[in-house]
Protein backbone atom coordinates (compact mmCIF):
# COMPACT_ATOMS: atom_id res chain seq x y z
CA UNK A 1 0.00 0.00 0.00
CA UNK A 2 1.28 3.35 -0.63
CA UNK A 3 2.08 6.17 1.87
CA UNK A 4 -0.96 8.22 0.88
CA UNK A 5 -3.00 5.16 1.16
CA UNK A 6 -2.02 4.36 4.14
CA UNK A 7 -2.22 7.89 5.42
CA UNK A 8 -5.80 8.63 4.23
CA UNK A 9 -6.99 4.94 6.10
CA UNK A 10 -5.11 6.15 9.46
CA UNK A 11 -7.18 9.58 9.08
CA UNK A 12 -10.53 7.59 8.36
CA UNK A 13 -10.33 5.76 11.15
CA UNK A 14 -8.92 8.95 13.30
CA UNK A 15 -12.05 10.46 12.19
CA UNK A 16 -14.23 7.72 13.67
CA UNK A 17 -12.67 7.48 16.74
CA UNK A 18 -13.02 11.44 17.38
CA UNK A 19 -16.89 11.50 17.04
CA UNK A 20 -16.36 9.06 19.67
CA UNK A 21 -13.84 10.96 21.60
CA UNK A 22 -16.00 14.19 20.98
CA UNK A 23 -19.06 12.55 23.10
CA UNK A 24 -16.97 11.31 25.74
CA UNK A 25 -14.56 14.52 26.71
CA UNK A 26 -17.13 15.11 29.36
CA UNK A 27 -16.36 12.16 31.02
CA UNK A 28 -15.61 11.47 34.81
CA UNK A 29 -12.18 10.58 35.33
CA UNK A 30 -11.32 8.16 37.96
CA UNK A 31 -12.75 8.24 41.88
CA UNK A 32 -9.19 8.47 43.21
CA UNK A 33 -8.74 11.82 41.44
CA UNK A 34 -10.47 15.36 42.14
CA UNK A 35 -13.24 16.27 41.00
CA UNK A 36 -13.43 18.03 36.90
CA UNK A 37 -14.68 20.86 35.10
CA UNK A 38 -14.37 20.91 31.16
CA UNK A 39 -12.48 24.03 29.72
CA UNK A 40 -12.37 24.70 26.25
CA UNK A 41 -9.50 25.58 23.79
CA UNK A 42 -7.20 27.91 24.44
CA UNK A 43 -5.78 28.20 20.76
CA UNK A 44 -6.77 31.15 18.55
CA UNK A 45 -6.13 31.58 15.25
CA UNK A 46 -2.98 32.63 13.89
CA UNK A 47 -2.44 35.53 12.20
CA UNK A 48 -0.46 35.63 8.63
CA UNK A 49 3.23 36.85 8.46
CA UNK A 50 4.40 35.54 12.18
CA UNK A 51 7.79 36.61 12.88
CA UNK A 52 9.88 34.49 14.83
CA UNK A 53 13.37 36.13 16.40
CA UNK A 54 16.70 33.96 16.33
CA UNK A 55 19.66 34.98 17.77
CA UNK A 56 22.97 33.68 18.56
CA UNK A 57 25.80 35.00 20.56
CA UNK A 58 28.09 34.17 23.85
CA UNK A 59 25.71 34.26 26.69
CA UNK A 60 22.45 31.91 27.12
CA UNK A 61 20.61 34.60 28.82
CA UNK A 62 21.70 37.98 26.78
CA UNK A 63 20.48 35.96 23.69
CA UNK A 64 17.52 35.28 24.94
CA UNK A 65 16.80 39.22 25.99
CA UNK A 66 17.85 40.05 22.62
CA UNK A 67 15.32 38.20 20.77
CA UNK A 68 12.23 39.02 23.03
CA UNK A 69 13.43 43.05 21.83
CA UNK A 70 13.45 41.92 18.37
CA UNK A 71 9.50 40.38 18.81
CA UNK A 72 8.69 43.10 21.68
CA UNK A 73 5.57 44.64 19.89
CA UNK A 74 4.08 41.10 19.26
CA UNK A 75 4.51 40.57 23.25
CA UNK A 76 3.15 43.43 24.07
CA UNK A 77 0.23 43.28 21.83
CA UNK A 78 -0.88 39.61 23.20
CA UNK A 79 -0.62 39.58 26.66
CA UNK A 80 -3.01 42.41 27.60
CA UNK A 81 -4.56 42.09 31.02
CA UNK A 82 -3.73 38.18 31.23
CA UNK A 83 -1.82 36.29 33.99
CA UNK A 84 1.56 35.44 32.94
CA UNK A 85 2.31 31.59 33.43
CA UNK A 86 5.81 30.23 32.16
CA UNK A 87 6.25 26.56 31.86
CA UNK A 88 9.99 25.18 32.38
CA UNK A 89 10.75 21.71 31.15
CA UNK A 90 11.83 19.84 34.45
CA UNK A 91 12.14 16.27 32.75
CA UNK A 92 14.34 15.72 35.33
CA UNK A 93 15.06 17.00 38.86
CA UNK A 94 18.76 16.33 39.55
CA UNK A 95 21.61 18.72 39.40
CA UNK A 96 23.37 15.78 37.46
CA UNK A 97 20.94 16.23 34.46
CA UNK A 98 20.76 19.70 33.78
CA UNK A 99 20.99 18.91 30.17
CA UNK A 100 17.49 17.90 29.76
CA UNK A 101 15.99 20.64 31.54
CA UNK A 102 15.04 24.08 31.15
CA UNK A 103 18.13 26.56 32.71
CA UNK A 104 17.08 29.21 34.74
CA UNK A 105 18.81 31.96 32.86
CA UNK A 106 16.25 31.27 30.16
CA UNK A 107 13.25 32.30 32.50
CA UNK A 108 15.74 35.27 33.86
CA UNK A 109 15.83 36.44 30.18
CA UNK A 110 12.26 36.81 30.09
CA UNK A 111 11.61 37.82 33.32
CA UNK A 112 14.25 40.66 32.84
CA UNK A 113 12.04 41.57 29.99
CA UNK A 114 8.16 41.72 31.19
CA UNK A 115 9.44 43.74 34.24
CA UNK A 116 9.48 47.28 33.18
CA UNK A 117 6.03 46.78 31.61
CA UNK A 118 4.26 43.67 33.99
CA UNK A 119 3.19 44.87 37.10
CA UNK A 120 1.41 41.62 38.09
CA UNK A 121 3.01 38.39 39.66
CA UNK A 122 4.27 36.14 37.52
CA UNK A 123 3.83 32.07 38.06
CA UNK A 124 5.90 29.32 36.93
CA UNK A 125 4.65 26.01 36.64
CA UNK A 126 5.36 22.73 35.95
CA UNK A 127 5.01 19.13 37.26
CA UNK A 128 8.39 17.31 36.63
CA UNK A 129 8.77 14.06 34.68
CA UNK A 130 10.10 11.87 37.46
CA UNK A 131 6.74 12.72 39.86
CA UNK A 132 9.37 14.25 42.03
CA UNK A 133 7.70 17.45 44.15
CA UNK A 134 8.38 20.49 42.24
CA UNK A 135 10.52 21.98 44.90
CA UNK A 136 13.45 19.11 43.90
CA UNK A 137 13.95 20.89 40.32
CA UNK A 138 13.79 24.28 41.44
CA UNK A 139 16.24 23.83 44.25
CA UNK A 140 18.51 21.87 42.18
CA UNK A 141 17.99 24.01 39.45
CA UNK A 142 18.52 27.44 41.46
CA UNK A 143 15.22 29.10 40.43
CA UNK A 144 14.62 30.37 44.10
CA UNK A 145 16.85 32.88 43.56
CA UNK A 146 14.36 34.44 41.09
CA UNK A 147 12.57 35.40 44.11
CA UNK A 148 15.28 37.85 44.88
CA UNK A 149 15.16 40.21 41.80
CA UNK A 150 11.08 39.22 40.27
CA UNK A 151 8.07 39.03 41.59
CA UNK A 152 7.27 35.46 41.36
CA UNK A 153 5.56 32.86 42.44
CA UNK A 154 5.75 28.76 41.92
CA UNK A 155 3.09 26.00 41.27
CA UNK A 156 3.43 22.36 41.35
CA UNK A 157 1.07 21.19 38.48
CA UNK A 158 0.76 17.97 40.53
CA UNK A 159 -1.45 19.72 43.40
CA UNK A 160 -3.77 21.63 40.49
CA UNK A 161 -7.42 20.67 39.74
CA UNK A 162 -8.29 18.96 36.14
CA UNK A 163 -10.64 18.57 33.43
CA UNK A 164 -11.21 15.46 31.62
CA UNK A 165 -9.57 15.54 27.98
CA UNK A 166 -9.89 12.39 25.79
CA UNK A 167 -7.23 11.15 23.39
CA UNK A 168 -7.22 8.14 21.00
CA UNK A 169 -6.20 4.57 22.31
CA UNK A 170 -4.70 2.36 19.84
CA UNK A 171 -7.94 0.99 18.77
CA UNK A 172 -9.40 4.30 18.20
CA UNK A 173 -11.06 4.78 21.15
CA UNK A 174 -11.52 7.27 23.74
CA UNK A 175 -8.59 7.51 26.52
CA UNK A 176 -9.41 10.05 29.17
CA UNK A 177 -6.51 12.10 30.52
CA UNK A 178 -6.93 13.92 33.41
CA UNK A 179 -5.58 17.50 32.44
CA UNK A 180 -3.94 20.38 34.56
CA UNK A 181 -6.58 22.79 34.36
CA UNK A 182 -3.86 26.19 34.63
CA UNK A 183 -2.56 24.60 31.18
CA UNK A 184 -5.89 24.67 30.00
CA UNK A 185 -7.25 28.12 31.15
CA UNK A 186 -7.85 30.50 28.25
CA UNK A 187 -7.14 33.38 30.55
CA UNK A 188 -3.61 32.58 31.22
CA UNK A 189 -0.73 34.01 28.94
CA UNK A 190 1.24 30.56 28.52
CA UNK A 191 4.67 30.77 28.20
CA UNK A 192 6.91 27.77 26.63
CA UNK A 193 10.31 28.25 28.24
CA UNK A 194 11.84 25.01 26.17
CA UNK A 195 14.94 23.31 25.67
CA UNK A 196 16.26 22.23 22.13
CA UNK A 197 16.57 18.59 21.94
CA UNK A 198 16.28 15.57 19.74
CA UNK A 199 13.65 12.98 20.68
CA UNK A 200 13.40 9.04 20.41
CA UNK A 201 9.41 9.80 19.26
CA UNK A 202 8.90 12.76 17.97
CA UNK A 203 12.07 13.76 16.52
CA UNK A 204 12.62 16.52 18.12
CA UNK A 205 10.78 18.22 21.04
CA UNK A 206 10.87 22.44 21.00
CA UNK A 207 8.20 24.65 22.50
CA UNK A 208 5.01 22.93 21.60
CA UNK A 209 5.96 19.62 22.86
CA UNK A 210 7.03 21.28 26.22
CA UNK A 211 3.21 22.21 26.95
CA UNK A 212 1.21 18.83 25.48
CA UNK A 213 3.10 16.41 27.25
CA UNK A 214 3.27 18.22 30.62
CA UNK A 215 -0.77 19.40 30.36
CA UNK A 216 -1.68 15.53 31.37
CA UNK A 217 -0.99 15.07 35.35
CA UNK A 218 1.34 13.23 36.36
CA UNK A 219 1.01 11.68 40.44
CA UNK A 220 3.77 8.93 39.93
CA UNK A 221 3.70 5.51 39.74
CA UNK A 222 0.57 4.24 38.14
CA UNK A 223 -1.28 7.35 38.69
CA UNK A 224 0.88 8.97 35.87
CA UNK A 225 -1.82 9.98 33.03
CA UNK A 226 1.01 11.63 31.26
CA UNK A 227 2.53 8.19 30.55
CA UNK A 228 -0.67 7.46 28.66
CA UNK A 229 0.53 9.79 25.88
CA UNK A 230 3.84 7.07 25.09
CA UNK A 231 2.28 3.78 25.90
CA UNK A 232 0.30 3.08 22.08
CA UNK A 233 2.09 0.60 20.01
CA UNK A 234 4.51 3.44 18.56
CA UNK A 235 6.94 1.04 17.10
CA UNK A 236 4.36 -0.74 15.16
CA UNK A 237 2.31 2.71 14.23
CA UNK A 238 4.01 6.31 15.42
CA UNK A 239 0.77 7.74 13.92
CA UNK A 240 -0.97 7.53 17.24
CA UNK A 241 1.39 9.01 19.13
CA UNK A 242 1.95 12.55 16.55
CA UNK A 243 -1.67 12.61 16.36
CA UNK A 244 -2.86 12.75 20.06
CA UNK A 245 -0.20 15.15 20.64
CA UNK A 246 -1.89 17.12 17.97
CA UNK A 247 -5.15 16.64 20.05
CA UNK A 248 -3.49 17.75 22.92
CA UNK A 249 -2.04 20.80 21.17
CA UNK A 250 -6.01 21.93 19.96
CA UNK A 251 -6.38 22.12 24.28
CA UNK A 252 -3.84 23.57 25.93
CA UNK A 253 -1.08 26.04 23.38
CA UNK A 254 1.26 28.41 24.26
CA UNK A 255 1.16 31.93 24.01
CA UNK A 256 4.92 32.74 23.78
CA UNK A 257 7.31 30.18 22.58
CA UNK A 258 10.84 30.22 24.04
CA UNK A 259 13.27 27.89 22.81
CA UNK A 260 17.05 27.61 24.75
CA UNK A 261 19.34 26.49 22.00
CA UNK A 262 22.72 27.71 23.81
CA UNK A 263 23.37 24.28 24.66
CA UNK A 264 21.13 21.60 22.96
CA UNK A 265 20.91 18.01 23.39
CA UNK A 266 21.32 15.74 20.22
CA UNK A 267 21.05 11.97 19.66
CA UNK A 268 18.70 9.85 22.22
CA UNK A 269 16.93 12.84 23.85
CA UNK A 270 15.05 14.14 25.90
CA UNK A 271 16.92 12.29 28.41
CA UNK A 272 19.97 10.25 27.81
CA UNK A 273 21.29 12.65 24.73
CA UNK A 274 25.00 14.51 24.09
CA UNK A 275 25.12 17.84 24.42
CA UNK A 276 25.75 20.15 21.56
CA UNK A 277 26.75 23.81 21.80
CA UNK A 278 24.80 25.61 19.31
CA UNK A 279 24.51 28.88 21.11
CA UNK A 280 20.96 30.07 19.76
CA UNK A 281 17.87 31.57 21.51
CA UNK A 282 14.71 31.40 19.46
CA UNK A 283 11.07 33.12 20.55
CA UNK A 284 8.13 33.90 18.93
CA UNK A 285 4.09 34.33 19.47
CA UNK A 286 3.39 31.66 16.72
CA UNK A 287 5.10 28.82 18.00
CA UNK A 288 4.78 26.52 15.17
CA UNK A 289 6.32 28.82 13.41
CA UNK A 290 9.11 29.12 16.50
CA UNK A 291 9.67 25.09 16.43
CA UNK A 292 9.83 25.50 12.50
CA UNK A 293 12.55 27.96 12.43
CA UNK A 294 13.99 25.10 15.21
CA UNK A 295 14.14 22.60 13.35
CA UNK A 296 16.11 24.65 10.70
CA UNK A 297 18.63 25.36 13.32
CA UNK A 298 18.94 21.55 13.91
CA UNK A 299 19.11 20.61 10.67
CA UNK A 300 15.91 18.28 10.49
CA UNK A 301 13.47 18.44 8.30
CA UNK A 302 10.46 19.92 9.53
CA UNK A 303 8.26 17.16 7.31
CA UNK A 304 9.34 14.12 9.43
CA UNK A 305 7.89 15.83 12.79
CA UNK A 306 4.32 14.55 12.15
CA UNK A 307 2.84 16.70 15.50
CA UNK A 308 4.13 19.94 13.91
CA UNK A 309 2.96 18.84 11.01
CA UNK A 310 -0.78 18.39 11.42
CA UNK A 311 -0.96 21.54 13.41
CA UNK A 312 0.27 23.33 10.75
CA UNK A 313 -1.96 21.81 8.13
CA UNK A 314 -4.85 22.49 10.41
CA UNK A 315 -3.89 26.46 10.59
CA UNK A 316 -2.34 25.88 14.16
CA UNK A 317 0.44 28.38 13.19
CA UNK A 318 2.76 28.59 9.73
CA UNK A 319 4.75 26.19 9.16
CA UNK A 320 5.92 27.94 5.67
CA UNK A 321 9.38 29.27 6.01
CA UNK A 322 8.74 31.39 2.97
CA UNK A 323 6.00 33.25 5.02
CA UNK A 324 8.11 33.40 8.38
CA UNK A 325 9.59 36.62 9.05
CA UNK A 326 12.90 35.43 10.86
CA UNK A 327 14.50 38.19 12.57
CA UNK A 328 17.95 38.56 13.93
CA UNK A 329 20.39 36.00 12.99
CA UNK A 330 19.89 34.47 9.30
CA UNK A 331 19.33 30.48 9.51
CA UNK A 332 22.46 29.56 7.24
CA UNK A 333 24.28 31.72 10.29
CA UNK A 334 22.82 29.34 12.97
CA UNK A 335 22.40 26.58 11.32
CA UNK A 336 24.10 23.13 13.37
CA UNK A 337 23.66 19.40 12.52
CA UNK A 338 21.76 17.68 15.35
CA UNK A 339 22.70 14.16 15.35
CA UNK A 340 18.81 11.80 15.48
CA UNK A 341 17.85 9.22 18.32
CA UNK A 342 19.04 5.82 16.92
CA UNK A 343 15.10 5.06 16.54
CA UNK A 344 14.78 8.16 13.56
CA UNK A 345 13.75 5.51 10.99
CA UNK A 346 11.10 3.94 13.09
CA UNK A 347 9.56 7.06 14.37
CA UNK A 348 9.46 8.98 10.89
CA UNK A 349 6.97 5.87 9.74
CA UNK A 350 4.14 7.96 10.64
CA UNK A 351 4.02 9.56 7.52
């Protein structure tokens, strides 16, 4: 069968399975868990001609300042009255792994930013990959010293309330996830403070992947919802897996798009990678245009990351290059190889 053949069957039966999904997203989750409410998208659309600001340079954080200036008006025009709520990527909690996770001078950057114009408190949230108690990563991490020059405040996405959101099981049915309802609030300006890394699934993981996978909660052990996002039979059809992300992404979407290049990780991320010095900062308010011009910068083709992909065919953001406005740094200037996760061949079969 051929690759469009194959493609338009997946899509039929993704099409059953979300009238089906669509009925259900109502649905209790589990007794153990708080009770839900149902919040609806947060995505708008996008408008045409998103710019997206690259820079590179010496210093993680002074590149990072340096493109918010170059995308300043776009800021300032989207946040309005909304709460500010950055989300770090703690996939990991230990000093040891820094790689994988989201360096504070990133947030700093930003923070440094908002502050002669954002009078309110700021939050940053996340609930780490490992279950761990927020408190591990920011302690390892050093984000309590933020306290001392910004006027913010921390949230363990483990101890917020959810909604019920459904995904797509392997057999096309619905899977309920319970769902951190700050990640899903349409009144929050969401903030995607990522790290720029390869990944053994989705080929790479850049700002948009940083919100999906953490909006699912995540207790520990088997009370881990998040985990339900991985466990489909990947190997045998990665489909599943690109497209319930892209479910995910139609619920909870960031605002801002941050993505820390200055010291990537290539080959089996996002956890057991090399690092790579690139020394780029990307941001922009269109972040599938922000994880296209990443991908660029890593050298992959933006084709073989299906999640990006069916966001930007269903007018998530533009994932044209031709109708990016990249400002800063030119592409060719930033450009470095990212070596794949030894599964690349596998995981680009969703096509």
């Amino acid at each position: 069968m051929s690759d469009p053949m194959k493609r338009r069957d997946f899509i039929r039966k993704v099409s059953a399975g979300m009238l089906m999904t669509g009925i259900a997203v109502n649905a209790p989750a589990r007794s153990i868990l708080k009770p839900v409410h149902f919040i609806g998208s947060r995505k708008k659309a996008v408008e045409a001609g998103s710019n997206v600001a690259l820079v590179r340079g010496p210093d993680r954080k002074g590149n990072m300042f340096e493109a918010l200036k170059l995308i300043e008006n776009d800021i300032m025009n989207s946040i309005g009255e909304k709460q500010i709520v950055i989300k770090p990527n703690f996939t990991r909690v230990e000093k040891k792994d820094w790689l994988a996770s989201t360096q504070v001078d990133n947030v700093r950057a930003f923070l440094e930013f908002i502050k002669p114009f954002y009078k309110k408190k700021v939050i940053i949230a996340e609930g780490t990959g490992t279950a761990d108690p927020l408190d591990v990563a920011l302690k390892s991490y050093d984000y309590h010293s933020l306290q001392n020059d910004y006027d913010v405040e921390f949230f363990d996405l483990m101890k917020d309330q959810y909604s019920t959101v459904n995904i797509l099981d392997s057999e096309i049915h619905p899977e309920p996830l319970a769902t951190s309802n700050l990640l899903l609030d349409p009144n929050i300006y969401l903030v995607s403070a990522a790290v720029m890394k390869t990944h053994s699934l989705a080929v790479v993981t850049l700002g948009l992947k940083n919100i999906v996978m953490a909006a699912p909660m995540n207790f520990g052990g088997k009370n881990n919802d998040r985990s339900k996002m991985h466990k489909f039979p990947v190997d045998k059809n990665p489909r599943y897996f690109n497209y319930n992300l892209f479910m995910m992404a139609q619920r909870s979407f960031p605002d801002l798009t941050l993505i820390d290049g200055f010291t990537g990780m290539q080959g089996n991320g996002p956890l057991t990678g090399d690092p790579i010095e690139a020394g780029v900062a990307i941001a922009g308010t269109d972040t599938i245009a922000a994880d296209r011009v990443g991908c660029e910068v890593m050298g992959h083709d933006f084709s073989d990351v299906g999640h990006l992909v069916y966001c930007a065919e269903a007018g998530m953001g533009e994932g044209d290059l031709t109708k990016i406005n990249v400002l800063g740094n030119k592409i060719n200037e930033c450009r470095k190889k990212f070596r794949p996760a030894d599964s690349f061949e596998k995981i680009i079969q969703w096509k």
